[in-house]
C-alpha atoms as a PDB file:
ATOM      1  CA  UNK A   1     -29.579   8.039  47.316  1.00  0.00           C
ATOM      2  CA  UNK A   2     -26.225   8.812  46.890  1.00  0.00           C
ATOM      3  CA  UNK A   3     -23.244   6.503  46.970  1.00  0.00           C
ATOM      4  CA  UNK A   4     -20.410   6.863  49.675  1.00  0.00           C
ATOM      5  CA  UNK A   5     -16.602   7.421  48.631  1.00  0.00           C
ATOM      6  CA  UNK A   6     -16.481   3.802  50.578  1.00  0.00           C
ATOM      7  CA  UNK A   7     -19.298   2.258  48.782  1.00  0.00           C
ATOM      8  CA  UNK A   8     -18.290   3.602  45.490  1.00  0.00           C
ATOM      9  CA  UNK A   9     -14.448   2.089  45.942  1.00  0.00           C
ATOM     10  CA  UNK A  10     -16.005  -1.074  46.524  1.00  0.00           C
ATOM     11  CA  UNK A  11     -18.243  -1.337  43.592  1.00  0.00           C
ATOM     12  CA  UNK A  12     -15.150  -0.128  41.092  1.00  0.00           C
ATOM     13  CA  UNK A  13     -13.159  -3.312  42.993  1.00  0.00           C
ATOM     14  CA  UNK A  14     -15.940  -5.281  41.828  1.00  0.00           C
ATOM     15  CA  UNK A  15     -15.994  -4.077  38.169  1.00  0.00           C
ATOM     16  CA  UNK A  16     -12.807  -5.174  37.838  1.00  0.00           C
ATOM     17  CA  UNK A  17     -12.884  -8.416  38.707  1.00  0.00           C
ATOM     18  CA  UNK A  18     -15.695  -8.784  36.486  1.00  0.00           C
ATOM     19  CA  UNK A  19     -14.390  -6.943  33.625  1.00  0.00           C
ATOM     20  CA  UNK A  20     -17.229  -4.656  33.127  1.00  0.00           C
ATOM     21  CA  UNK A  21     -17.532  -0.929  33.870  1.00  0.00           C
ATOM     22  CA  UNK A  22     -21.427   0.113  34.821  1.00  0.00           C
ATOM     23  CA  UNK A  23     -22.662   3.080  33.273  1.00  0.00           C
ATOM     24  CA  UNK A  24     -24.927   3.235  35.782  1.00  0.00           C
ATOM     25  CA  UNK A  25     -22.974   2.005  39.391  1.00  0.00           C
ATOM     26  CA  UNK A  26     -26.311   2.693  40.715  1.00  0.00           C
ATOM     27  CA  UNK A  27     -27.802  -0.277  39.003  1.00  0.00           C
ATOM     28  CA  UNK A  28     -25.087  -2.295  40.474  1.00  0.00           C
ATOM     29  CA  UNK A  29     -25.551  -1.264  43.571  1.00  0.00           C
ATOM     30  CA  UNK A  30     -28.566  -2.185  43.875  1.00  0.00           C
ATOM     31  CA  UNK A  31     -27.723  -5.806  42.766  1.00  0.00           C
ATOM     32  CA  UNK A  32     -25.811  -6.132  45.694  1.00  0.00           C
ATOM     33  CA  UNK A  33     -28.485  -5.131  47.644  1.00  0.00           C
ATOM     34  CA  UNK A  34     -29.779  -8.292  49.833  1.00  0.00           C
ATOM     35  CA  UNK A  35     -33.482  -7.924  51.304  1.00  0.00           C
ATOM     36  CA  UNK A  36     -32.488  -8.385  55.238  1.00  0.00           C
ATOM     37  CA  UNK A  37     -29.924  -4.908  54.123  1.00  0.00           C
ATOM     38  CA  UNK A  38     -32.910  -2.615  52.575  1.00  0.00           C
ATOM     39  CA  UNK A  39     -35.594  -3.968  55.289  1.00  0.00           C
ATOM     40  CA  UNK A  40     -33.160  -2.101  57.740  1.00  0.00           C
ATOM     41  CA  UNK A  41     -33.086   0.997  56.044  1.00  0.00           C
ATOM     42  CA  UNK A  42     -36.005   1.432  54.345  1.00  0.00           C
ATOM     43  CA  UNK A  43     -36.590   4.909  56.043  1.00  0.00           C
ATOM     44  CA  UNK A  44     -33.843   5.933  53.649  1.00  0.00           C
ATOM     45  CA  UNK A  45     -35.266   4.714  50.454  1.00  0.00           C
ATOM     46  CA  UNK A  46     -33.395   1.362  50.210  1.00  0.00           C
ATOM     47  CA  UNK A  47     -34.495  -1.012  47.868  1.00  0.00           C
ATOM     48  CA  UNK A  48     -33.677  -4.660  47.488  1.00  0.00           C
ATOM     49  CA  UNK A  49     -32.026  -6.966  44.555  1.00  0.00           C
ATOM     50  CA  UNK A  50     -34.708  -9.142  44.130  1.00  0.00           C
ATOM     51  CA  UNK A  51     -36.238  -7.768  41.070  1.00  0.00           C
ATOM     52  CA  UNK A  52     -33.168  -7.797  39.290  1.00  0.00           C
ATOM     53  CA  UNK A  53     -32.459 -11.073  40.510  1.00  0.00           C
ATOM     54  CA  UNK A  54     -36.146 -11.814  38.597  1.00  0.00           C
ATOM     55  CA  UNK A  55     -34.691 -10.679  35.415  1.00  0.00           C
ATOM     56  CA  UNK A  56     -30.755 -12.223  35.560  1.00  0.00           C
ATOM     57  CA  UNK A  57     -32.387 -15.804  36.346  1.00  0.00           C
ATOM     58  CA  UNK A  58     -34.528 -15.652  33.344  1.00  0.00           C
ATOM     59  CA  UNK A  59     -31.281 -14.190  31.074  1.00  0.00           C
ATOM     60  CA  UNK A  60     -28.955 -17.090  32.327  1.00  0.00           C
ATOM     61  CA  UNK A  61     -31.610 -19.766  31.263  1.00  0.00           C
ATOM     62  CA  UNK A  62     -31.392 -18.070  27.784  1.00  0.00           C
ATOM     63  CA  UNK A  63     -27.718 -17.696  27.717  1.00  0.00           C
ATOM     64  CA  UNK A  64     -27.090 -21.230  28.789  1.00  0.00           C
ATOM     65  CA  UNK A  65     -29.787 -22.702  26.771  1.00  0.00           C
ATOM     66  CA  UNK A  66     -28.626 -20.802  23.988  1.00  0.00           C
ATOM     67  CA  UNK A  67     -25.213 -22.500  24.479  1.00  0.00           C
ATOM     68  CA  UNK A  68     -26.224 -25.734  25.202  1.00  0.00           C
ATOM     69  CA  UNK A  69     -28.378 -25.783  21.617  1.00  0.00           C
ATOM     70  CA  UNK A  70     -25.524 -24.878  19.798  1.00  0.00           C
ATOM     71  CA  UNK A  71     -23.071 -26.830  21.617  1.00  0.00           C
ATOM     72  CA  UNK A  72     -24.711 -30.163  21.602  1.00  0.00           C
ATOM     73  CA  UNK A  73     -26.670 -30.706  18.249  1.00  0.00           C
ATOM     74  CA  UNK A  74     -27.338 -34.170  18.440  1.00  0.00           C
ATOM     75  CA  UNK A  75     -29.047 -33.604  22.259  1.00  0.00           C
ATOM     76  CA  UNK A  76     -32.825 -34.207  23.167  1.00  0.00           C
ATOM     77  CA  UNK A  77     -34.502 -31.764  24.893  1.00  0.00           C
ATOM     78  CA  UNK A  78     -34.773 -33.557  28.390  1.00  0.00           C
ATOM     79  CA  UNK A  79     -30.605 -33.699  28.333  1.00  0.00           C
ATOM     80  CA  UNK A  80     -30.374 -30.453  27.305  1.00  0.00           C
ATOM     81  CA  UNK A  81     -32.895 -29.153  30.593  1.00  0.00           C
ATOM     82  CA  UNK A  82     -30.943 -31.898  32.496  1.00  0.00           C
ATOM     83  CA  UNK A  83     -27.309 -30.338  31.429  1.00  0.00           C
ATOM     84  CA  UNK A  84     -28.962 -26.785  31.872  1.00  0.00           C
ATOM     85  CA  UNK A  85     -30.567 -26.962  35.139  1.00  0.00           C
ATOM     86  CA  UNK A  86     -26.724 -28.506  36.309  1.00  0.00           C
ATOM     87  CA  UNK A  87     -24.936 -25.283  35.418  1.00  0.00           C
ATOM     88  CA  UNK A  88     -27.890 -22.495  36.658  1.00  0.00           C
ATOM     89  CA  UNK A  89     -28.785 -24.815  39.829  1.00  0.00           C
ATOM     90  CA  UNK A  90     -28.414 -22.181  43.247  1.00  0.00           C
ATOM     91  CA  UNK A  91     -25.165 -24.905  43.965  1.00  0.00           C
ATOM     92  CA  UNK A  92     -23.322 -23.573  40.540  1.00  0.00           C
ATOM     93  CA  UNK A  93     -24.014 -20.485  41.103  1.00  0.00           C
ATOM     94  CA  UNK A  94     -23.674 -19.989  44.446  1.00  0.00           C
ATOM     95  CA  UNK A  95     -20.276 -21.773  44.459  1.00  0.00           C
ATOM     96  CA  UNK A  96     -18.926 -19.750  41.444  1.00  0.00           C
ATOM     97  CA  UNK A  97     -19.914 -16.562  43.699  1.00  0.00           C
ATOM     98  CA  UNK A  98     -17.490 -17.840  46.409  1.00  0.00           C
ATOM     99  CA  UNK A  99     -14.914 -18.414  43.890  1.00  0.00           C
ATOM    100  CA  UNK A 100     -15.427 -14.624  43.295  1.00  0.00           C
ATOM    101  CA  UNK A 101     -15.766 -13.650  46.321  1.00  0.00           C
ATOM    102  CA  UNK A 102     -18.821 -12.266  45.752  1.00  0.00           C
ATOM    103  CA  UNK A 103     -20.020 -11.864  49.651  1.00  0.00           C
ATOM    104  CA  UNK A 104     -17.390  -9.471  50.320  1.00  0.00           C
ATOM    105  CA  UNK A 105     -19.343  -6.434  48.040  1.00  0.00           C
ATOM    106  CA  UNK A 106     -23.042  -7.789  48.959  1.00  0.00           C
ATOM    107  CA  UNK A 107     -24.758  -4.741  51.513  1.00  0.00           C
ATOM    108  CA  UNK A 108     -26.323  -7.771  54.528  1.00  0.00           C
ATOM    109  CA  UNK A 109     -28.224  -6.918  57.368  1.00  0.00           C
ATOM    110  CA  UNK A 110     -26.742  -7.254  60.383  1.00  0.00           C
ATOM    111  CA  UNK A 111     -28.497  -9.959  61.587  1.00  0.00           C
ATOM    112  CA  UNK A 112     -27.812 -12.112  58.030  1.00  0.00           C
ATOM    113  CA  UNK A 113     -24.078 -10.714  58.010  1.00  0.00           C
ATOM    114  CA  UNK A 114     -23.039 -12.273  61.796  1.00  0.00           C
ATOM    115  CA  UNK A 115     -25.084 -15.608  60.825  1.00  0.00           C
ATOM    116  CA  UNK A 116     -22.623 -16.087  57.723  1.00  0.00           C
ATOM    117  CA  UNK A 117     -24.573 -14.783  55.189  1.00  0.00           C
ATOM    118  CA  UNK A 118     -21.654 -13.724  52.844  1.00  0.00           C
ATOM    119  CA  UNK A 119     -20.341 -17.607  52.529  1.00  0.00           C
ATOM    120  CA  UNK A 120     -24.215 -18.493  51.772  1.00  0.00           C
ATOM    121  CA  UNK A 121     -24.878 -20.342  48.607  1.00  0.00           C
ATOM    122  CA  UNK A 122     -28.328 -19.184  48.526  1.00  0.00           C
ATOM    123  CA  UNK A 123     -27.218 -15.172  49.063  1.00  0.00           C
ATOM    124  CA  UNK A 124     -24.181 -15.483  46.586  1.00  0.00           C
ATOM    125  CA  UNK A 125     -26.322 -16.886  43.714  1.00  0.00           C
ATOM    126  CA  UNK A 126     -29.306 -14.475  44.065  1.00  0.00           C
ATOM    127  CA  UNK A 127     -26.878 -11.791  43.796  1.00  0.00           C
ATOM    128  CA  UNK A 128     -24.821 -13.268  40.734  1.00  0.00           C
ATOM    129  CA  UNK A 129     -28.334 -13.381  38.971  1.00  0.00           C
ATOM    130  CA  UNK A 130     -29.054  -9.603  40.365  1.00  0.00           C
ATOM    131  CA  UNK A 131     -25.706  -8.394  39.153  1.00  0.00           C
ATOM    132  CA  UNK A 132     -26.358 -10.123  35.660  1.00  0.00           C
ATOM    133  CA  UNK A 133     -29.796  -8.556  35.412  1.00  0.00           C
ATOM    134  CA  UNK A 134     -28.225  -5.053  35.807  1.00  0.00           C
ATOM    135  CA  UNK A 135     -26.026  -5.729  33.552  1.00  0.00           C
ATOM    136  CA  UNK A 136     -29.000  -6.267  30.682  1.00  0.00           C
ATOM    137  CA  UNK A 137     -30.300  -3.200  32.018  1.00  0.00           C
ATOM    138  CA  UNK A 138     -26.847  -0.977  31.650  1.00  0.00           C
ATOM    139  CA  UNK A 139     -25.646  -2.439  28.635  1.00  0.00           C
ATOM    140  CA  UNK A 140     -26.835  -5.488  26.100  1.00  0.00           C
ATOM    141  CA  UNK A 141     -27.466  -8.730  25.575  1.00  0.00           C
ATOM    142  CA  UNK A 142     -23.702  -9.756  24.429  1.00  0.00           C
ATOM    143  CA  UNK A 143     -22.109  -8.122  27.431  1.00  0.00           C
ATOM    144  CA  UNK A 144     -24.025 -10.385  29.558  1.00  0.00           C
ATOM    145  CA  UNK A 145     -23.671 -12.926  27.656  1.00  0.00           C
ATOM    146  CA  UNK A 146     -19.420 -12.678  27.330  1.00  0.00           C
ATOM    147  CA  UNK A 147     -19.613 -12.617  31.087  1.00  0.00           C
ATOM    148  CA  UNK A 148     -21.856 -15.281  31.667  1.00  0.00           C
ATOM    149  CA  UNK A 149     -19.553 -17.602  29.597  1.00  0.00           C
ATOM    150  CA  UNK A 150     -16.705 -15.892  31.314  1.00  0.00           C
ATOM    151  CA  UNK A 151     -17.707 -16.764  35.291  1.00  0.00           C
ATOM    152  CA  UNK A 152     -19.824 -19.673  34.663  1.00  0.00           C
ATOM    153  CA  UNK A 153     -20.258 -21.529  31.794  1.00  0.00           C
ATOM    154  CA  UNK A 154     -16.557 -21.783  30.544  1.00  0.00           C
ATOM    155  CA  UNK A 155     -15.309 -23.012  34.112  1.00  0.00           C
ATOM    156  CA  UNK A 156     -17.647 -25.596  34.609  1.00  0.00           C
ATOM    157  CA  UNK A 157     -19.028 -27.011  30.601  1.00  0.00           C
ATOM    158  CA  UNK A 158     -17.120 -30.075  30.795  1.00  0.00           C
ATOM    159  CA  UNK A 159     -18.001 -31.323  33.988  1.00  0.00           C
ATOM    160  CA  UNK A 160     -21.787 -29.748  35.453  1.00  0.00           C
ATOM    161  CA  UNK A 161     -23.709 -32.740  33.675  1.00  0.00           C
ATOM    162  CA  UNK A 162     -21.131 -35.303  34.151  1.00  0.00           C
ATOM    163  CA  UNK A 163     -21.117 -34.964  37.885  1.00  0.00           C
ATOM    164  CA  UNK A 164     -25.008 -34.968  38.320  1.00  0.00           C
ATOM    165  CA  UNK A 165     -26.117 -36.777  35.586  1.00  0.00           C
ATOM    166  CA  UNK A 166     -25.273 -40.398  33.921  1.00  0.00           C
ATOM    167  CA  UNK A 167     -25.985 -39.060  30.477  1.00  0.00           C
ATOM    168  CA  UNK A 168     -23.876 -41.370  28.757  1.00  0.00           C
ATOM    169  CA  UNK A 169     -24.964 -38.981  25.524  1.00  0.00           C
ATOM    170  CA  UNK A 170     -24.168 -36.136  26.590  1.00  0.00           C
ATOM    171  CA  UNK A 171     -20.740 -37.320  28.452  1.00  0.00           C
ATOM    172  CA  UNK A 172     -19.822 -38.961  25.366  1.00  0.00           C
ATOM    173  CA  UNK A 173     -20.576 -36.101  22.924  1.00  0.00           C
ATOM    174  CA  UNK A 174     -18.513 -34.121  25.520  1.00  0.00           C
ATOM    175  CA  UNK A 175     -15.391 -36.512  25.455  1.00  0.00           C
ATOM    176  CA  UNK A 176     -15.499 -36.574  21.455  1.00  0.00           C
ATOM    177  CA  UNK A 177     -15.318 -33.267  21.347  1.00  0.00           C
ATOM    178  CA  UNK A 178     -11.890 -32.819  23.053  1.00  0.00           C
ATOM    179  CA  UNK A 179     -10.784 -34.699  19.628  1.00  0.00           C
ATOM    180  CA  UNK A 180     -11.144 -32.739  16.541  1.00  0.00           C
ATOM    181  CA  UNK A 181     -13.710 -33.769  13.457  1.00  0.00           C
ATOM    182  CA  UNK A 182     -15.695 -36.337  15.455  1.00  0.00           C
ATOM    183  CA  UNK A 183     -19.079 -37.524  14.196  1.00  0.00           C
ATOM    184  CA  UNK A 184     -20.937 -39.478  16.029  1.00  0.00           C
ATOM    185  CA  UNK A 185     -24.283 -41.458  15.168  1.00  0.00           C
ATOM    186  CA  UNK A 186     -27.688 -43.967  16.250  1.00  0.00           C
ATOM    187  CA  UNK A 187     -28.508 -46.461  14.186  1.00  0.00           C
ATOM    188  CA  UNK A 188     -31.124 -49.278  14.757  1.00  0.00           C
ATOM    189  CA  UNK A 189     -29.746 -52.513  13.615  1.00  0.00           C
ATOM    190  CA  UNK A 190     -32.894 -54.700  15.446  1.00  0.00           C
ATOM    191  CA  UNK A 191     -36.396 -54.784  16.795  1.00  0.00           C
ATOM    192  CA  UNK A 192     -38.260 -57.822  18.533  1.00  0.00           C
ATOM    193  CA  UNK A 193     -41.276 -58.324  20.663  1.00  0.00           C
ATOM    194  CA  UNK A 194     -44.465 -56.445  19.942  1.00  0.00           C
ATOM    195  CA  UNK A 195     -45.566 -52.910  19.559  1.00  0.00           C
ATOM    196  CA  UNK A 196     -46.233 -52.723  23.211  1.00  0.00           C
ATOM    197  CA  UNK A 197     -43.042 -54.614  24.505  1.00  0.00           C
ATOM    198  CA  UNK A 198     -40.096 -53.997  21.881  1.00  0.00           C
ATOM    199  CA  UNK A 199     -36.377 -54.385  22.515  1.00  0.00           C
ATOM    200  CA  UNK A 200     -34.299 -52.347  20.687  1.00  0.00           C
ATOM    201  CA  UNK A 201     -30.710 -52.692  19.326  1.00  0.00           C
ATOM    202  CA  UNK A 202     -28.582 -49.539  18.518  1.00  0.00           C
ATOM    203  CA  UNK A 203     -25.434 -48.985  16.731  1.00  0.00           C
ATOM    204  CA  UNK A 204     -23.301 -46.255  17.402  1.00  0.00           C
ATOM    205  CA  UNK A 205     -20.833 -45.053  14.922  1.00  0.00           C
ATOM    206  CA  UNK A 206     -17.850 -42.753  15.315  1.00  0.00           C
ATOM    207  CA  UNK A 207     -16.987 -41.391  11.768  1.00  0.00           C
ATOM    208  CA  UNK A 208     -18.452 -44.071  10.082  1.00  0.00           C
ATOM    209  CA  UNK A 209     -16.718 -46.781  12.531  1.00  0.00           C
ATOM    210  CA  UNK A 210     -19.230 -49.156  14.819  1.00  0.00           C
ATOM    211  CA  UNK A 211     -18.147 -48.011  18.552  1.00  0.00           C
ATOM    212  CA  UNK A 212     -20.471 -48.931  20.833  1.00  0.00           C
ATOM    213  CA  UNK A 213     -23.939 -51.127  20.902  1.00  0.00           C
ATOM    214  CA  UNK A 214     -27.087 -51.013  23.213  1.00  0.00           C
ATOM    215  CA  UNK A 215     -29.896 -52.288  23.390  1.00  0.00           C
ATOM    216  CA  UNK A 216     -33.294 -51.122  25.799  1.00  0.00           C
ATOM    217  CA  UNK A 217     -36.329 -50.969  25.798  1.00  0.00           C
ATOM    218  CA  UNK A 218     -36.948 -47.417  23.497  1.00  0.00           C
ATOM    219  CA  UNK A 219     -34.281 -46.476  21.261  1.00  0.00           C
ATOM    220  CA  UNK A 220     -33.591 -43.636  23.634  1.00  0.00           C
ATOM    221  CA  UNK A 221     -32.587 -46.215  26.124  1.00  0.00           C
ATOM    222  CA  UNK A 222     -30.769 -48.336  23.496  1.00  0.00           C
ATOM    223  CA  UNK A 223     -29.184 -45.098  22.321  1.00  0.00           C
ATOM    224  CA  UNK A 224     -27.585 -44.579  25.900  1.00  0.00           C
ATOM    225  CA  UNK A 225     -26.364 -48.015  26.644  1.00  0.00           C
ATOM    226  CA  UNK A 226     -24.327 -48.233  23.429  1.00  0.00           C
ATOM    227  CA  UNK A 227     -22.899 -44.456  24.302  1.00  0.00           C
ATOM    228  CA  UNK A 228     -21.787 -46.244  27.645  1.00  0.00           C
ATOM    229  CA  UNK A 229     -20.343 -49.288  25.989  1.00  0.00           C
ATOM    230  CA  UNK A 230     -18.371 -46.640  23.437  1.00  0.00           C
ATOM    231  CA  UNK A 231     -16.874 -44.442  27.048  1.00  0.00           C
ATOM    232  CA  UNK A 232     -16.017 -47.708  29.011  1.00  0.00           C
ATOM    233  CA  UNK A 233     -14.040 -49.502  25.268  1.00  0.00           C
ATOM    234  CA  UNK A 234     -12.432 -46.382  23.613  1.00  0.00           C
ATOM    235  CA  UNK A 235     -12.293 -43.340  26.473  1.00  0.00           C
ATOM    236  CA  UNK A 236     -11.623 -45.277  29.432  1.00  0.00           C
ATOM    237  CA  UNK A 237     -14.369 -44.666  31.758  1.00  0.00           C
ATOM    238  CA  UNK A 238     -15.086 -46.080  34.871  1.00  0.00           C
ATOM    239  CA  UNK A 239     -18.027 -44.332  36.305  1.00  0.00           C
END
């Protein structure tokens, strides 16, 4: 099916903003293709996003976990999910597709389109994983990935798993790092009780200097209450 002079306009507006020309508009097209949109012409051949959507949510868990691992060394796995599933949550995304205004180039049935479909967080970040699926598909894996760090993950690092998570870690390894040559450390300085009931006593040092101490009931605990005591003495917070 052939693209209108309209349609076509549209899409090249959109290619701009995103910094990325298709080789294949079609493809793109297609990501902004919602379901209630093809369902209404499907005696013309029109197909839906939602396969590409399949394929862009499974690249932005790689992108983003990719970052994350490389970004946060000294981060368990269960932070790093925590941190991950923060930035690729339907909320992220579907608020970073406002910010783009995303609904404006999305094809909506008329039905979706008069209930508010373009402002919907639900529509916006099904069709920002759609349009980053096509882009695999047109292109490679570092084109996606310079605009997923582009539109999402550069606009938000600093603050997704601060605002839904109290991973004193994680918000501490991200404060450090606004400071240059900044290593951080665990230490356990004591253990009491028995196997089955031990207290534990961290140490955490910043570049060899004790900042913070904590103790819990697993190290990972103890770990986290000595990264709070370092935020609330040397970085001044109050959360």
């Amino acid at each position: 099916m052939s693209l209108s002079n309209e349609r076509l306009e549209i899409l090249q507006k959109f290619e701009q903003l995103i910094d990325y020309k298709y080789k294949n508009i079609s493809l793109l097209d297609l990501a902004l293709t919602h379901s209630s949109y093809a369902n209404e012409h499907r005696d013309k051949g029109v197909k839906d996003n939602e396969r590409l959507e399949f394929l862009g949510d499974a690249i932005l868990d790689l992108i983003v976990s990719e970052y994350l691992f490389n970004k946060y060394p000294e981060s368990q796995e269960g932070d790093l999910s925590k941190f991950r599933a923060s930035i690729v949550c339907e909320e992220s995304l579907g608020k970073t597709g406002k910010k783009m205004n995303l609904g404006d180039y999305i094809l909506l049935g008329h039905g979706e389109e008069l209930g508010g479909g373009k402002e919907r967080e639900s529509i916006l970040a099904d069709a920002l994983e759609a349009v980053t699926g096509a882009m695999l598909l047109d292109s490679s894996y570092e084109d996606v990935k310079k605009f997923i760090t582009k539109m999402l993950i550069e606009p938000i690092k600093n603050t997704a798993a601060i605002k839904l998570y109290k991973d004193y870690k994680t918000i501490l390894q991200v404060e450090s790092q606004k400071l240059h040559d900044v290593a951080i450390s665990y230490e356990v300085v004591n253990e009491v009780g028995p196997d089955h009931d031990k207290e534990f006593t961290v140490e955490l040092k910043q570049n060899g200097q004790a900042f913070g101490r904590g103790v819990g009931r697993t190290k990972r605990d103890a770990e986290q209450m000595a990264a709070h005591q370092a935020l609330i003495n040397h970085y001044h917070y109050k959360q």
